[in-house]
Protein backbone atom coordinates (compact mmCIF):
# COMPACT_ATOMS: atom_id res chain seq x y z
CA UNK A 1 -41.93 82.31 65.54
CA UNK A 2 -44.77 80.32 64.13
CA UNK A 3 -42.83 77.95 61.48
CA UNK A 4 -40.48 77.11 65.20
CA UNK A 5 -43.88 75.49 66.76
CA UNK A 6 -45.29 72.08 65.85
CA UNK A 7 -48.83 72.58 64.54
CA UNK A 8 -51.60 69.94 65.44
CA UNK A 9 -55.03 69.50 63.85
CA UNK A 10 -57.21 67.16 65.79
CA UNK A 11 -59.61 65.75 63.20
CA UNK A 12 -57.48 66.74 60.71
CA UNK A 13 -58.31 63.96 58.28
CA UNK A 14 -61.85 64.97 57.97
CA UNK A 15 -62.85 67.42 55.14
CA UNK A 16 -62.11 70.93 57.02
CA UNK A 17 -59.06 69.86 59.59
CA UNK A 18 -57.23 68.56 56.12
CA UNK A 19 -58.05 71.35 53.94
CA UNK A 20 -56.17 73.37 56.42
CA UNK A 21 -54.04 70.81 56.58
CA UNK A 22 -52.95 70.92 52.53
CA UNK A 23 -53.25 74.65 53.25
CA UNK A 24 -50.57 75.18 55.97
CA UNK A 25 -48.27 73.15 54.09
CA UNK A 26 -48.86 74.28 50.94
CA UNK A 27 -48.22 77.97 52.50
CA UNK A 28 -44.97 76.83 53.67
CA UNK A 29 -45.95 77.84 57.01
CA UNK A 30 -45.58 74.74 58.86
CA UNK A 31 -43.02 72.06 57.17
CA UNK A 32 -44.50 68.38 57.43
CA UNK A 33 -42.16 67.50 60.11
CA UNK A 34 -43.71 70.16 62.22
CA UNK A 35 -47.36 68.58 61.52
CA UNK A 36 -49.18 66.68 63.86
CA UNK A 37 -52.60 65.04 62.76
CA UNK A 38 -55.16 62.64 64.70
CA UNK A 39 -58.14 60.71 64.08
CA UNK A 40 -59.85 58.15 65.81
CA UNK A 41 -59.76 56.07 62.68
CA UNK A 42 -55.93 56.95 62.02
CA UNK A 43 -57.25 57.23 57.96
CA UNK A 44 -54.44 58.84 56.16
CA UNK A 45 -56.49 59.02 52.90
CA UNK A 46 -55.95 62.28 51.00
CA UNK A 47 -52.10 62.38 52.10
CA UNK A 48 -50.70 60.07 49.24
CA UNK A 49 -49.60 63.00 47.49
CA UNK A 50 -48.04 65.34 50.53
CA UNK A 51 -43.83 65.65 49.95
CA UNK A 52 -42.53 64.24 52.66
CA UNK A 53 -45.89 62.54 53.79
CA UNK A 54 -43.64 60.25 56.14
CA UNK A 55 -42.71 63.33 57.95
CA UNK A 56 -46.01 64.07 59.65
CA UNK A 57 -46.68 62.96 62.71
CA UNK A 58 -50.14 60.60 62.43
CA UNK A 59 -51.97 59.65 65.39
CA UNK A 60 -55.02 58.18 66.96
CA UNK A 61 -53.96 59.76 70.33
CA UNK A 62 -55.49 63.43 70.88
CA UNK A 63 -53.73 63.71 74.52
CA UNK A 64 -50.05 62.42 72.35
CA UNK A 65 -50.66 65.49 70.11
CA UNK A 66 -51.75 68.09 72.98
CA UNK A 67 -48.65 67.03 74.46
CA UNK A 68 -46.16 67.61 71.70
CA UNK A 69 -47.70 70.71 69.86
CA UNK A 70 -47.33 74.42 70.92
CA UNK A 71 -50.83 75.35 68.36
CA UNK A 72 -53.49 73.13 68.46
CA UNK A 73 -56.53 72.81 65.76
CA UNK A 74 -59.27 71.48 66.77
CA UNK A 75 -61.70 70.76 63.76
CA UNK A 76 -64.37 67.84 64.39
CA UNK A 77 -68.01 67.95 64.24
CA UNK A 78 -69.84 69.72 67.27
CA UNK A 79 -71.29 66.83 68.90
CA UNK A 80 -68.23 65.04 68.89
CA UNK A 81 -66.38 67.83 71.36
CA UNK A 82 -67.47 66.78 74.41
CA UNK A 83 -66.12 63.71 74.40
CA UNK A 84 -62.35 64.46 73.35
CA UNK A 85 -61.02 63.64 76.60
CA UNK A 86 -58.04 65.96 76.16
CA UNK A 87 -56.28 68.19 79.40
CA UNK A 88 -54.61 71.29 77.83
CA UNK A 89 -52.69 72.61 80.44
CA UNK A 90 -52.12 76.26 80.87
CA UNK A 91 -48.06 75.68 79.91
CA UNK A 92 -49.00 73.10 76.42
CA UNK A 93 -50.16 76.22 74.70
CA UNK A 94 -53.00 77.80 72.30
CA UNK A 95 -55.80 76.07 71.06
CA UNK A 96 -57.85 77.11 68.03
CA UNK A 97 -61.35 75.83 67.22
CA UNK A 98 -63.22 75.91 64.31
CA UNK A 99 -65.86 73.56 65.67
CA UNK A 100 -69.12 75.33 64.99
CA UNK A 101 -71.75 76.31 67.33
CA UNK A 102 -69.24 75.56 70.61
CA UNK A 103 -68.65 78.62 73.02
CA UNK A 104 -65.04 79.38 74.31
CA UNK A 105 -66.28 78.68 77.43
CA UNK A 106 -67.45 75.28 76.64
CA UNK A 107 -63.99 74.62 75.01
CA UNK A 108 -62.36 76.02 78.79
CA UNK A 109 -64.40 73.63 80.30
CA UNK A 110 -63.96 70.49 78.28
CA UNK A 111 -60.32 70.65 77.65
CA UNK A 112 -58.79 72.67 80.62
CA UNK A 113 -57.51 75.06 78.05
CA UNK A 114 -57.03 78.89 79.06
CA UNK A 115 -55.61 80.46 75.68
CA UNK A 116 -58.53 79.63 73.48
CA UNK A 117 -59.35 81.27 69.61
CA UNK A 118 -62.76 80.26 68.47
CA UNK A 119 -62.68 80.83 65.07
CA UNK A 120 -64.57 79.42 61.77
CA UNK A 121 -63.21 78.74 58.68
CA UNK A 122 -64.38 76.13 55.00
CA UNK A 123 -62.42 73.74 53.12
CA UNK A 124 -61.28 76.34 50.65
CA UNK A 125 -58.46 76.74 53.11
CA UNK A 126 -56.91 74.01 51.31
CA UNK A 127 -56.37 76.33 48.38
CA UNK A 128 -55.51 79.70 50.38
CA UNK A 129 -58.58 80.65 49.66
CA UNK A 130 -61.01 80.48 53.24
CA UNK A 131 -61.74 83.24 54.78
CA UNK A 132 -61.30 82.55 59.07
CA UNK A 133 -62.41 85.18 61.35
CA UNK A 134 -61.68 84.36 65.09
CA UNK A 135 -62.28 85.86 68.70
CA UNK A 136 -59.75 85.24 71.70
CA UNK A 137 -60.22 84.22 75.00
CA UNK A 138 -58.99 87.28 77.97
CA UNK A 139 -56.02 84.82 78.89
CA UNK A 140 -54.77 84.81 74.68
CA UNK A 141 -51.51 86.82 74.26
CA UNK A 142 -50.39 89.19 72.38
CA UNK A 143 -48.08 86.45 70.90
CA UNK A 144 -50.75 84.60 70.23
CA UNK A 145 -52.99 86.50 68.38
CA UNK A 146 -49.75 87.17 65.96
CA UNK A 147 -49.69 83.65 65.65
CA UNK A 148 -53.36 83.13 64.80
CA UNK A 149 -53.17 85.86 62.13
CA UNK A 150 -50.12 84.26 60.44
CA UNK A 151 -52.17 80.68 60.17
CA UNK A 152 -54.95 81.84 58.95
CA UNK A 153 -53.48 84.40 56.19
CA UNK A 154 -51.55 81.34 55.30
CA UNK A 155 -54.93 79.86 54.11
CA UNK A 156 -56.38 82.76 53.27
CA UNK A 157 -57.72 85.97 54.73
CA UNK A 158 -58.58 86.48 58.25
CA UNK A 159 -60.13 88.82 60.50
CA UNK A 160 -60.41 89.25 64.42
CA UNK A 161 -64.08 89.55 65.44
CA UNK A 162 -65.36 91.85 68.18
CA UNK A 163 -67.70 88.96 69.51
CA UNK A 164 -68.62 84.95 69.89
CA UNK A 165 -72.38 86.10 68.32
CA UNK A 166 -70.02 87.08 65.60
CA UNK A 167 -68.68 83.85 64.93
CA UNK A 168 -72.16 82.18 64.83
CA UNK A 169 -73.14 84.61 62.08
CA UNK A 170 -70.23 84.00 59.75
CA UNK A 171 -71.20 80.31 60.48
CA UNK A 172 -74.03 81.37 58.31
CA UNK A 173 -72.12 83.03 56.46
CA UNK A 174 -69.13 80.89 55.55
CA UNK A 175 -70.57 77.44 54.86
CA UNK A 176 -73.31 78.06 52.78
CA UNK A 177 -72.10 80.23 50.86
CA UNK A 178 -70.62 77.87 47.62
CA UNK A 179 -73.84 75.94 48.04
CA UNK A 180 -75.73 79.59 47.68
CA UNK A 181 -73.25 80.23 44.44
CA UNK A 182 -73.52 76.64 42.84
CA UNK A 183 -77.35 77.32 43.41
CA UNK A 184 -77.67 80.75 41.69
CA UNK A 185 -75.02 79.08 38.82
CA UNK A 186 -77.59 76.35 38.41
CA UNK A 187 -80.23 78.29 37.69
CA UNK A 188 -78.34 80.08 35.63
CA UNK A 189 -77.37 77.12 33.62
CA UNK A 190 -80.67 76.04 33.68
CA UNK A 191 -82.21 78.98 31.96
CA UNK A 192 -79.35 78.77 29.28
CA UNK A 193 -80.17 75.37 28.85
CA UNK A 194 -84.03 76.12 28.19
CA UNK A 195 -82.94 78.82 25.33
CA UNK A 196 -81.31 76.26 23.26
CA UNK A 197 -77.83 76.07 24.41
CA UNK A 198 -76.19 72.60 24.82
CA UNK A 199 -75.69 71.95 28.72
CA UNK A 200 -72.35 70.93 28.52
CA UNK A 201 -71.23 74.63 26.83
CA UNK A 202 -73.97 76.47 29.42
CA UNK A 203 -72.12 74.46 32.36
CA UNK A 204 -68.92 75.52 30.96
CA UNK A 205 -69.73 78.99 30.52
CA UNK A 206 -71.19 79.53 33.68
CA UNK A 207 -68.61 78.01 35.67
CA UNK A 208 -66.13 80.46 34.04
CA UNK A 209 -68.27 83.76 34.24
CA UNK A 210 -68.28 82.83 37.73
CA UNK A 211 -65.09 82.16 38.02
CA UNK A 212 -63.61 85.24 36.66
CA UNK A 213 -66.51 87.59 38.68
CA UNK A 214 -65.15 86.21 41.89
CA UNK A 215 -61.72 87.03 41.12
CA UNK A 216 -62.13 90.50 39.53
CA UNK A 217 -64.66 91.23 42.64
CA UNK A 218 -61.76 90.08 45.28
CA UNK A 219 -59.62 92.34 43.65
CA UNK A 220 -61.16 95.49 42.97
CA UNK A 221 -61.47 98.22 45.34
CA UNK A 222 -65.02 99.18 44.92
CA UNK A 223 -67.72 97.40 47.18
CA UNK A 224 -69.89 94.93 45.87
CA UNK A 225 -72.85 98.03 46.06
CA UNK A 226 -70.79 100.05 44.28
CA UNK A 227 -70.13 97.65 41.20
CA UNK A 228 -74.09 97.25 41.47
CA UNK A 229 -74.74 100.86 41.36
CA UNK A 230 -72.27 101.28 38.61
CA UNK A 231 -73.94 98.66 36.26
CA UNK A 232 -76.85 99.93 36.67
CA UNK A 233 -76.14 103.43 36.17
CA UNK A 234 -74.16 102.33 32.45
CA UNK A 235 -77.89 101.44 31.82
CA UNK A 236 -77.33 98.28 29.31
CA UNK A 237 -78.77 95.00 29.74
CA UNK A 238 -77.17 93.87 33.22
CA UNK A 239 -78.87 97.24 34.55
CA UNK A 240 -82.06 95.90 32.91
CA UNK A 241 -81.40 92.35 34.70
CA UNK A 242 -80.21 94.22 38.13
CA UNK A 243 -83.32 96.42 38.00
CA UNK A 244 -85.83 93.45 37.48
CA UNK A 245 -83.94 91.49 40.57
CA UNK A 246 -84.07 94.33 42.69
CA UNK A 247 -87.96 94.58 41.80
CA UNK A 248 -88.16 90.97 42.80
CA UNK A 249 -87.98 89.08 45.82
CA UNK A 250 -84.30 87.96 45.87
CA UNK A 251 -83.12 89.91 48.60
CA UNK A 252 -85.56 88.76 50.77
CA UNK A 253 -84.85 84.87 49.84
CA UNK A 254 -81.15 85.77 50.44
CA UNK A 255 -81.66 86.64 54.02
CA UNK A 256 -83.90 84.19 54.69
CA UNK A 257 -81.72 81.60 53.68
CA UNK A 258 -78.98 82.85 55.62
CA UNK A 259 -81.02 83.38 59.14
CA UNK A 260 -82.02 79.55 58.10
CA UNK A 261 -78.33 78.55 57.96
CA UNK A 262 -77.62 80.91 61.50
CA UNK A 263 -80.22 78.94 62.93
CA UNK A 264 -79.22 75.66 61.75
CA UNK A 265 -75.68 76.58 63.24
CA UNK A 266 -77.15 77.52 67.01
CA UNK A 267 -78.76 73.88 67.07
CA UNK A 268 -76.45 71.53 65.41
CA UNK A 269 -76.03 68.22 66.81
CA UNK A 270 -73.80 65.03 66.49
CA UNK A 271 -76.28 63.66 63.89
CA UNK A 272 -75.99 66.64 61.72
CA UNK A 273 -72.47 65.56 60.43
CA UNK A 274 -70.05 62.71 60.04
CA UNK A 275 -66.70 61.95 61.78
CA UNK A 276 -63.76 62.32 60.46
């Protein structure tokens, strides 16, 4: 069982390893005395609140929490993987990455690891809300893809992915996404603003409307194209609004900025992000 193993998140102070972090243990997945977390800087900032805080296990020692954890996370920026000077050994156990842009092989090969899930996830994890799809290594179990599952539907939802070139595209996919949202809600808020409406109630609005067409979307049964096609066929004035983007180039700008962000992910580097 899963809840039986102790969980480590290497870089799990930095924004993504402690979202999933605050996830698992806000799932009730892993208990805090089951947690293991390390950072070269040993920063326990964002913690002060955790129950139990005193139970995790902090460390600046990767190799410490390799050797004491049966699941390890690995969650720091790409061009700090190479030098994590860790030696999983067949026997220590399963090692998930959510390091973008690094192949399972890679991983193999820097770490010693066999059992290897390359997955990607976002900091909505914190709130059960990412969404992680993952690919295994041939030497991953059974066992261990069970295991994988549970974690991730403890911060969310999760799929297994046919292929690694899958993974880069939801790297696209995944991280950009808010910033694509908070960018259409902008404009949005913008164009209110413009009519006359005080920004603060056009900012409020807009964050709600948004808010509630995200949940009632997650929920429903019909496809995004479906709701689409059924707006427009009611013919009021979202079918008029539909109609004129579909007429437009939004579609277009969409994709574009999504092949931008896929080939953003394939050439990352160290100086793309920060440490933890």
């Amino acid at each position: 069982m899963i809840s039986e193993l102790c969980i480590g998140i290497i870089g799990g102070t930095g924004q993504l390893g402690a979202a999933i972090a605050h996830g698992l243990l806000r799932s009730g997945l892993v208990s805090p005395e089951k947690l293991w977390i390390s950072s070269r800087s040993n920063n326990r900032t964002g913690f002060e609140s955790v129950e139990s805080k005193a139970a995790i296990q902090f460390t600046t020692c990767n190799q410490d929490l390799i050797d004491h954890c049966g699941i390890v996370i690995i969650a720091v920026p790409p061009g700090l993987s190479a030098a994590l000077d860790i030696n999983v050994k067949p026997h220590h156990g399963l090692l998930i990455s959510v390091i973008a842009g690094v192949t399972i092989e890679q991983l193999q090969h820097r770490t010693g690891a066999e059992r290897v899930i390359r997955a990607m996830s976002n900091p909505a994890a914190e709130k059960g809300l990412a969404y992680s799809p993952w690919c295994a290594s041939r030497e991953v179990t059974a066992e261990d893809r069970e295991a994988t599952q549970a974690l991730f539907n403890a911060i969310g939802q999760t799929d297994e992915v046919a292929s690694e070139e899958q993974i880069d595209q939801f790297t696209a996919l995944i991280g950009p996404v808010p910033g694509f949202v908070a960018y259409y809600a902008a404009s949005m808020v913008d164009y209110a603003v413009t009519t006359g409406i005080d920004p603060v109630i056009a900012e409020r609005a807009i964050r709600q409307l948004f808010h509630a067409s995200g949940v009632m979307l997650a929920a429903s049964e019909a496809s995004p194209a479906e709701h689409v096609k059924a707006m427009i066929e009611y013919a009021g004035t979202t079918a008029a609004g539909l109609t004129a983007m579909q007429a437009s180039p939004l579609a277009d700008a969409i994709a574009e900025g999504l092949d931008a962000a896929y080939k953003k992910s394939k050439i990352m580097t160290a100086t793309d992000l920060s440490a933890d």
